[in-house]
PDB file of N, CA and C in Angstrom:
ATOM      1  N   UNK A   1      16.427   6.701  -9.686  1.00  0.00           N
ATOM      2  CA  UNK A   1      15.178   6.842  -8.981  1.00  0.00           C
ATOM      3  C   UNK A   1      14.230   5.717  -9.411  1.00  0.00           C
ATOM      4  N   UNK A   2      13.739   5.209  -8.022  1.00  0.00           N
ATOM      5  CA  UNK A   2      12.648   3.806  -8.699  1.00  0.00           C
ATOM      6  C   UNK A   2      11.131   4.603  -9.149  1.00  0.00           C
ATOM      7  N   UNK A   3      10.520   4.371  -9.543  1.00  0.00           N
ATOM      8  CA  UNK A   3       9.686   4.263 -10.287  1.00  0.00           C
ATOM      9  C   UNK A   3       8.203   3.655  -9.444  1.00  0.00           C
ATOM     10  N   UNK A   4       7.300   4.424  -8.814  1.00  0.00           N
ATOM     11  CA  UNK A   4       6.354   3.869  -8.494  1.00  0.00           C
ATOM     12  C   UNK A   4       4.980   3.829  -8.915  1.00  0.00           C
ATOM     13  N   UNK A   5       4.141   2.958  -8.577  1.00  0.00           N
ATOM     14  CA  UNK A   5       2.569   2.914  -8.586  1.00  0.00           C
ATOM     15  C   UNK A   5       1.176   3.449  -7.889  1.00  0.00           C
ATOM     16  N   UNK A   6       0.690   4.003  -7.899  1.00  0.00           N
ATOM     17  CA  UNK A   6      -0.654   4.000  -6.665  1.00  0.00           C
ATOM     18  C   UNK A   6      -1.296   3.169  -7.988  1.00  0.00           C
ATOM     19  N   UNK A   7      -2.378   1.926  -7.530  1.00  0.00           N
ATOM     20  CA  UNK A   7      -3.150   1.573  -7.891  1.00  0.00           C
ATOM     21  C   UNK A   7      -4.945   1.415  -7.193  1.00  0.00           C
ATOM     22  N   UNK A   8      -5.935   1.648  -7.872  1.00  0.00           N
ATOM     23  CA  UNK A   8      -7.225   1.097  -6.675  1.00  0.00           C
ATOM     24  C   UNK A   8      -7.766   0.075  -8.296  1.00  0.00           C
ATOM     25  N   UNK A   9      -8.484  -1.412  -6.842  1.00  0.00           N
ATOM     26  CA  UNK A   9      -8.893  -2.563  -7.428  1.00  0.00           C
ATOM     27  C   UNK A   9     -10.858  -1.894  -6.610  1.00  0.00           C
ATOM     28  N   UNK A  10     -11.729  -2.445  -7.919  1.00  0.00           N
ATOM     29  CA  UNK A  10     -12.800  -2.445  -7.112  1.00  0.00           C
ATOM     30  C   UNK A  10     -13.182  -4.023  -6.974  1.00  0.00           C
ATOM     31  N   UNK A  11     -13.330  -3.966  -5.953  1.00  0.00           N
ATOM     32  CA  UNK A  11     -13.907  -5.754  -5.492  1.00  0.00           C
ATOM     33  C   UNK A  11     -14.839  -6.257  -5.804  1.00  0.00           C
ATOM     34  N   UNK A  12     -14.943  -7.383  -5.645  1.00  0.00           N
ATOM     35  CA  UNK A  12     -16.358  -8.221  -6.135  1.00  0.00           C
ATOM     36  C   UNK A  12     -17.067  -7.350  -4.899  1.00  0.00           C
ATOM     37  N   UNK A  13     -17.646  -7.003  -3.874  1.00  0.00           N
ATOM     38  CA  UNK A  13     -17.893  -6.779  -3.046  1.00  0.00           C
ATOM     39  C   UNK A  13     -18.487  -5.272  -3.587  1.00  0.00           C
ATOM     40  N   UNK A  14     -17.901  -4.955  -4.112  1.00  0.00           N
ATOM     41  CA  UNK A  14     -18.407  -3.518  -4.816  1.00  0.00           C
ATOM     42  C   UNK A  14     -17.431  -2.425  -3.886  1.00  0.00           C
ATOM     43  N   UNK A  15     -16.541  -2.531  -3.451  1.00  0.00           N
ATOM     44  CA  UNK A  15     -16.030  -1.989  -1.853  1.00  0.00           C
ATOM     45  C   UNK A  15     -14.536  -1.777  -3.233  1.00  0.00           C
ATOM     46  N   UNK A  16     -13.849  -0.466  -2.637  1.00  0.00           N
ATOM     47  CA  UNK A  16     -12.250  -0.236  -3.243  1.00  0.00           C
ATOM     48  C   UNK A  16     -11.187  -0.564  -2.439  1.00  0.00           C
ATOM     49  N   UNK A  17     -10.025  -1.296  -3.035  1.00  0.00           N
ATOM     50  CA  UNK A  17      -8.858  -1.090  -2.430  1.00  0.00           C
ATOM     51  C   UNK A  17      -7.785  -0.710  -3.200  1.00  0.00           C
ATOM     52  N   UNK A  18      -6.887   0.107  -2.602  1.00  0.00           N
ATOM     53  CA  UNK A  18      -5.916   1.076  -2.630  1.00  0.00           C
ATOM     54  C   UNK A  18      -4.689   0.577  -2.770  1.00  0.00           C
ATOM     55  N   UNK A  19      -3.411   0.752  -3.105  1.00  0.00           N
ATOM     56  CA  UNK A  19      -2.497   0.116  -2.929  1.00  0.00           C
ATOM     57  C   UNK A  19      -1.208   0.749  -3.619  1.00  0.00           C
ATOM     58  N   UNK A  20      -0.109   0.567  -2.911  1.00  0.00           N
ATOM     59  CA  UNK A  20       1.137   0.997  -3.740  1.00  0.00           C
ATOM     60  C   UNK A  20       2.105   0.077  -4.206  1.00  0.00           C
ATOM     61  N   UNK A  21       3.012   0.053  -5.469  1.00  0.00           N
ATOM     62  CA  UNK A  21       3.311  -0.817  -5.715  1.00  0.00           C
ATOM     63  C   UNK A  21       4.643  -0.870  -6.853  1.00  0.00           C
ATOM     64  N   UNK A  22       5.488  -1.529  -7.144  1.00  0.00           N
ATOM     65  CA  UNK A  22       6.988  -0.793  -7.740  1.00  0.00           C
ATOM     66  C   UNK A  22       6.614  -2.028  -9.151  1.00  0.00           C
ATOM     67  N   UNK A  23       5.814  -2.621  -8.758  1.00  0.00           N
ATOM     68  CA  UNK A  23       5.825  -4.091  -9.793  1.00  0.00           C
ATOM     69  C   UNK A  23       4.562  -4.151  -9.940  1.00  0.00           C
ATOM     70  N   UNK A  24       3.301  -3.140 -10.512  1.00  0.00           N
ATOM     71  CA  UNK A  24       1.975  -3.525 -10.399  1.00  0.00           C
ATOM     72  C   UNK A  24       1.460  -5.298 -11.812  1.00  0.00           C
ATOM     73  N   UNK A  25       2.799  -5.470 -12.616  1.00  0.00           N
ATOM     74  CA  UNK A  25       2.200  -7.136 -12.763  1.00  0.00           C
ATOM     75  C   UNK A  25       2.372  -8.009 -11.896  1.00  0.00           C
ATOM     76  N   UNK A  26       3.450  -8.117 -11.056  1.00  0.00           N
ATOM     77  CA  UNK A  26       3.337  -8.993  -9.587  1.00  0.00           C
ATOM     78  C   UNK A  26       2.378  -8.446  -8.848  1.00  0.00           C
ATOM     79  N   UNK A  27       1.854  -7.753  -8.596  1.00  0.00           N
ATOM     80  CA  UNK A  27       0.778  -7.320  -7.808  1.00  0.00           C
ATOM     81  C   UNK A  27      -0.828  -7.501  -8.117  1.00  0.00           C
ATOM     82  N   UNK A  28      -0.476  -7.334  -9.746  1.00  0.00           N
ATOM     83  CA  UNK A  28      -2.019  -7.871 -10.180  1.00  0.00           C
ATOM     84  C   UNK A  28      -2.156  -9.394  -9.967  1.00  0.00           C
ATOM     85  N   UNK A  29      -1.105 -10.380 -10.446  1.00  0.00           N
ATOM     86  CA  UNK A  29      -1.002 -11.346 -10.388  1.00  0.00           C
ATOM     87  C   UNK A  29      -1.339 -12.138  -8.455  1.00  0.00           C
ATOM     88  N   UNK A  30      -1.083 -11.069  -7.473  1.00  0.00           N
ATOM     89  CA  UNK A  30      -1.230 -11.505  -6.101  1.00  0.00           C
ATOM     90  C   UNK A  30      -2.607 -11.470  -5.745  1.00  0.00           C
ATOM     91  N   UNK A  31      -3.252 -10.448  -6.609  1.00  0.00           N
ATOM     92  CA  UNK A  31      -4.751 -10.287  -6.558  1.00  0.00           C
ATOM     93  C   UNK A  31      -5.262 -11.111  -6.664  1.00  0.00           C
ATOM     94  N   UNK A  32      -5.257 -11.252  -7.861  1.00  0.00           N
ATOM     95  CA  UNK A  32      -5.893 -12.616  -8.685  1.00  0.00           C
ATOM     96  C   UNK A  32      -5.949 -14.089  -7.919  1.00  0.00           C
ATOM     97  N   UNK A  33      -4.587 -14.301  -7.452  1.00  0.00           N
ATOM     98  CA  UNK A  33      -4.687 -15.738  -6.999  1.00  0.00           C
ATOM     99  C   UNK A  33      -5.015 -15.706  -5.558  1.00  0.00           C
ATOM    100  N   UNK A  34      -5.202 -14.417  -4.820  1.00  0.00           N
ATOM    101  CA  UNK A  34      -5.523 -14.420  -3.611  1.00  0.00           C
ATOM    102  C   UNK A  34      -4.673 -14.012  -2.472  1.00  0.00           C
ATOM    103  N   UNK A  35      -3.298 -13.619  -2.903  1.00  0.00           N
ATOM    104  CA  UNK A  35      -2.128 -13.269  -2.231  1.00  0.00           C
ATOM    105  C   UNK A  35      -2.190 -12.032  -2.162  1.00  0.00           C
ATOM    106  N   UNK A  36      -3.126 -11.430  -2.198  1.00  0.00           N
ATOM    107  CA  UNK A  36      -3.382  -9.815  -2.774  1.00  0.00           C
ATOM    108  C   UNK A  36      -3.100  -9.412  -1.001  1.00  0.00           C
ATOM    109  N   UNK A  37      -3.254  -9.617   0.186  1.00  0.00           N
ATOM    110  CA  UNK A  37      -2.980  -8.962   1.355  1.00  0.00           C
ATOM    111  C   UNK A  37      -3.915  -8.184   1.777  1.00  0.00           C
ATOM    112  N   UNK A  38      -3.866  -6.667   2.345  1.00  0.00           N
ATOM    113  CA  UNK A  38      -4.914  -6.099   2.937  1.00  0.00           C
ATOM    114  C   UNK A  38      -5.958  -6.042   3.658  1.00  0.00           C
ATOM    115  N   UNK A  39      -6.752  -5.742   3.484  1.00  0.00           N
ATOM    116  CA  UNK A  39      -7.763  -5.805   4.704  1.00  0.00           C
ATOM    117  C   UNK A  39      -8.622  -6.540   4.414  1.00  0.00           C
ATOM    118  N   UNK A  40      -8.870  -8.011   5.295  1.00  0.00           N
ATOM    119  CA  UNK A  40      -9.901  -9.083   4.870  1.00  0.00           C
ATOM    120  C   UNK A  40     -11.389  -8.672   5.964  1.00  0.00           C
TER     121      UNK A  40
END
């Protein structure tokens, strides 16, 4: 059985996003540089 994440980021914006994720250090890392996805 894999192993998952729910994570929430709060934004510079002051606004939350939500997210699921099997690898949350590749995912923090997509944040960060801007590859993060979701709703622009």
């Amino acid at each position: 059985m894999k192993t998952g994440f729910v994570y929430i980021l709060k934004c510079s914006d002051g606004s939350y996003y939500t997210g699921v994720t099997n690898d949350p250090e590749r995912r923090r890392y997509e944040h960060q540089s801007g590859l993060g996805g979701g709703i622009k």
